[in-house]
C-alpha atoms as a PDB file:
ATOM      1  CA  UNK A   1     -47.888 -93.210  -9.112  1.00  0.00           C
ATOM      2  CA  UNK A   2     -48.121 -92.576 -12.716  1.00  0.00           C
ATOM      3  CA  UNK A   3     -49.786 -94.056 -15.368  1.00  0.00           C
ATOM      4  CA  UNK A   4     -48.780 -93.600 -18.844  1.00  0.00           C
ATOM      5  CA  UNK A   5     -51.211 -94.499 -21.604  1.00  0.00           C
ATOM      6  CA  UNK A   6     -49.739 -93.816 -25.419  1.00  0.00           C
ATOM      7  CA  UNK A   7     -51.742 -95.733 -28.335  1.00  0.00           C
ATOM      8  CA  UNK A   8     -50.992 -95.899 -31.667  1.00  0.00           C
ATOM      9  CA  UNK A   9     -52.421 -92.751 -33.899  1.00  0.00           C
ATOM     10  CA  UNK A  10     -53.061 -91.081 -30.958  1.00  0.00           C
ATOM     11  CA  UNK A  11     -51.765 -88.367 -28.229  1.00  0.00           C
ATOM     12  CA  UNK A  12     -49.511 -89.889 -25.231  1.00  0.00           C
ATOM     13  CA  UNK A  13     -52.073 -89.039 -21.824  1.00  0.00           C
ATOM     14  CA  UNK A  14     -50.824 -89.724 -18.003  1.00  0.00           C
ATOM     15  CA  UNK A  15     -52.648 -90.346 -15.051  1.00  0.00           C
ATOM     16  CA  UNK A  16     -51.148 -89.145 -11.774  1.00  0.00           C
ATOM     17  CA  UNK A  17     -52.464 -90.698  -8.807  1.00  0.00           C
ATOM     18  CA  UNK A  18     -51.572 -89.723  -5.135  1.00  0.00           C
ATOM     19  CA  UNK A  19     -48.902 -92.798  -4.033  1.00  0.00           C
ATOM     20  CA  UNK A  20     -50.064 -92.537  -0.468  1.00  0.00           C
ATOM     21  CA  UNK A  21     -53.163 -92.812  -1.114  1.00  0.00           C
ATOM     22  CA  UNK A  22     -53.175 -95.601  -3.595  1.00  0.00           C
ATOM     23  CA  UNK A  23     -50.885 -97.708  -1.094  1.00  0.00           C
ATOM     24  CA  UNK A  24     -52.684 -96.588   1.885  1.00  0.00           C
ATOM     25  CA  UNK A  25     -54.615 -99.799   4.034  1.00  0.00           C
ATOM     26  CA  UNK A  26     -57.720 -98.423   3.136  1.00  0.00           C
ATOM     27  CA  UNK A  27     -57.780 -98.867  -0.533  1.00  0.00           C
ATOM     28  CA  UNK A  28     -55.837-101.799  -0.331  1.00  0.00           C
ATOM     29  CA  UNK A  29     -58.709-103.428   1.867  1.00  0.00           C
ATOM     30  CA  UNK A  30     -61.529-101.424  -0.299  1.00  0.00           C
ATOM     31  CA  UNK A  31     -59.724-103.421  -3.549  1.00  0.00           C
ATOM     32  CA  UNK A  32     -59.676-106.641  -1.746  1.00  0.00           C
ATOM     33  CA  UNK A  33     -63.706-106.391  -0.928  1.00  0.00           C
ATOM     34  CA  UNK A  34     -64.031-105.475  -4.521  1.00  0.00           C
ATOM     35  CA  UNK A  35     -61.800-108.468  -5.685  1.00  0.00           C
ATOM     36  CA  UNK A  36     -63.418-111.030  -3.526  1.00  0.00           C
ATOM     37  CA  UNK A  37     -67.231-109.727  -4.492  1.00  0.00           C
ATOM     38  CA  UNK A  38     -66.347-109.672  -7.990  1.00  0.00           C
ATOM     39  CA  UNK A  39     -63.590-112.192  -8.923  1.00  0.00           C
ATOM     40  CA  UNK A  40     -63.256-115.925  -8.943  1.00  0.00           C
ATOM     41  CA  UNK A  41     -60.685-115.847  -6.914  1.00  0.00           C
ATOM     42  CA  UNK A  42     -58.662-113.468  -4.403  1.00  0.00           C
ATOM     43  CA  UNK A  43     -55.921-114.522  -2.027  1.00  0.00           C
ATOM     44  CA  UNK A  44     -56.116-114.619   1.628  1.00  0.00           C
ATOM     45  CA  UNK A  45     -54.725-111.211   3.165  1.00  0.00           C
ATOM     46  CA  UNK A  46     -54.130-110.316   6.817  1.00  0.00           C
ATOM     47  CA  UNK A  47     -53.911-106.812   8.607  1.00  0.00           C
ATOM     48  CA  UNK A  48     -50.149-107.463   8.999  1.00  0.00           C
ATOM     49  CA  UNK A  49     -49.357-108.440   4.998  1.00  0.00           C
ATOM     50  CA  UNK A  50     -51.185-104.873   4.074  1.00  0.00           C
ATOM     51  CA  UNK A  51     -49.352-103.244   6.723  1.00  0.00           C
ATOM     52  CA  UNK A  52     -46.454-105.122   4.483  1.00  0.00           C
ATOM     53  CA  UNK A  53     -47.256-104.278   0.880  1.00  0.00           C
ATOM     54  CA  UNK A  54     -47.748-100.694   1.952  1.00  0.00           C
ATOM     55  CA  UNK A  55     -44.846 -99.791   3.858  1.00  0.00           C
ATOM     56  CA  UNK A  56     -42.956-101.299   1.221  1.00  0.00           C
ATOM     57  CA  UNK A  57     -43.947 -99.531  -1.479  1.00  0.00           C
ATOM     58  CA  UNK A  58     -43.735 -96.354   0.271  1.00  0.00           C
ATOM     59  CA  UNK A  59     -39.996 -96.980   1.214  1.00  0.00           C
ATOM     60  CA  UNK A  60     -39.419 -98.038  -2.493  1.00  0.00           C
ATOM     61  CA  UNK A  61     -40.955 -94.636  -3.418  1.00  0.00           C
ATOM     62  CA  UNK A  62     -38.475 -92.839  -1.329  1.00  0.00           C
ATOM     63  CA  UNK A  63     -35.965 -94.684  -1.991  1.00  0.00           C
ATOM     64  CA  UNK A  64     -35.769 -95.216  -5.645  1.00  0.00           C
ATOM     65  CA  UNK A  65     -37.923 -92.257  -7.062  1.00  0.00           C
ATOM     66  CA  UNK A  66     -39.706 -92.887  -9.811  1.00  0.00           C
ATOM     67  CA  UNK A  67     -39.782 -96.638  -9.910  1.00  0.00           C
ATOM     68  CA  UNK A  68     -41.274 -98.604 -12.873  1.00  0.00           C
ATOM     69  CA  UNK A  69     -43.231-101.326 -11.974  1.00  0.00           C
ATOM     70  CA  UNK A  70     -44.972-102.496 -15.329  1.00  0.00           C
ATOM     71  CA  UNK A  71     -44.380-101.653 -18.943  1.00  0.00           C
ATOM     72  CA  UNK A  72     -46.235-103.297 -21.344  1.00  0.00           C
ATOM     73  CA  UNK A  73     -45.894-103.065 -25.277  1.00  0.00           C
ATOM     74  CA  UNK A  74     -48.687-104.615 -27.678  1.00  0.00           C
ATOM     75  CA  UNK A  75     -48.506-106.335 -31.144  1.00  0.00           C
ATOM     76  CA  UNK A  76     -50.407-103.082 -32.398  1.00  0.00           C
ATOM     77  CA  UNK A  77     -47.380-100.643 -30.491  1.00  0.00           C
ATOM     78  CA  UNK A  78     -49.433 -99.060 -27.749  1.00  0.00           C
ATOM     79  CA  UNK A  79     -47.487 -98.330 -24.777  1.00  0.00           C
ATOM     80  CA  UNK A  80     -48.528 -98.871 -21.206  1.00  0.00           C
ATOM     81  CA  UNK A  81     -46.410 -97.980 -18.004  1.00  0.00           C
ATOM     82  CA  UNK A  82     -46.990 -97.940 -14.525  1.00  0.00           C
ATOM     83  CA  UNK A  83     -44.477 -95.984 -12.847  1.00  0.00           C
ATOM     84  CA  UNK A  84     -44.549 -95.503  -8.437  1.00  0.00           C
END
């Protein structure tokens, strides 16, 4: 996963972040602890959805390559993409 940061005035810098590890159960359930302690509000989530969300991201890594998932312009032109 790759995250591209590039404000305006100012040098384009990336983030590269391990995909299996980022998609792995553990992190997923580490954010969701996070989420619930922190947020208002965080959806229900059971072992078997995780199992879900990560095998499909995987197989949409492998399949597709580099896969954008979110890109995101602002009214001031800074760039932000998130790329698996």
């Amino acid at each position: 996963m790759r995250i591209k940061v590039k404000a305006s005035g100012m040098r384009q810098f990336t983030i590269a972040l391990p995909t299996g590890m980022i998609f792995s159960p553990t992190m997923i359930r580490l954010g969701l602890c996070i989420g619930r302690k922190y947020a208002d509000e965080v959806p229900d989530i059971s072992a078997h959805d995780l199992r879900a969300i990560c095998k499909a991201a995987k197989q949409t890594k492998r399949r597709y390559g580099r896969y954008e998932l979110v890109s995101v312009e602002s009214a001031q032109g800074d760039l932000v993409g998130i790329t698996l």
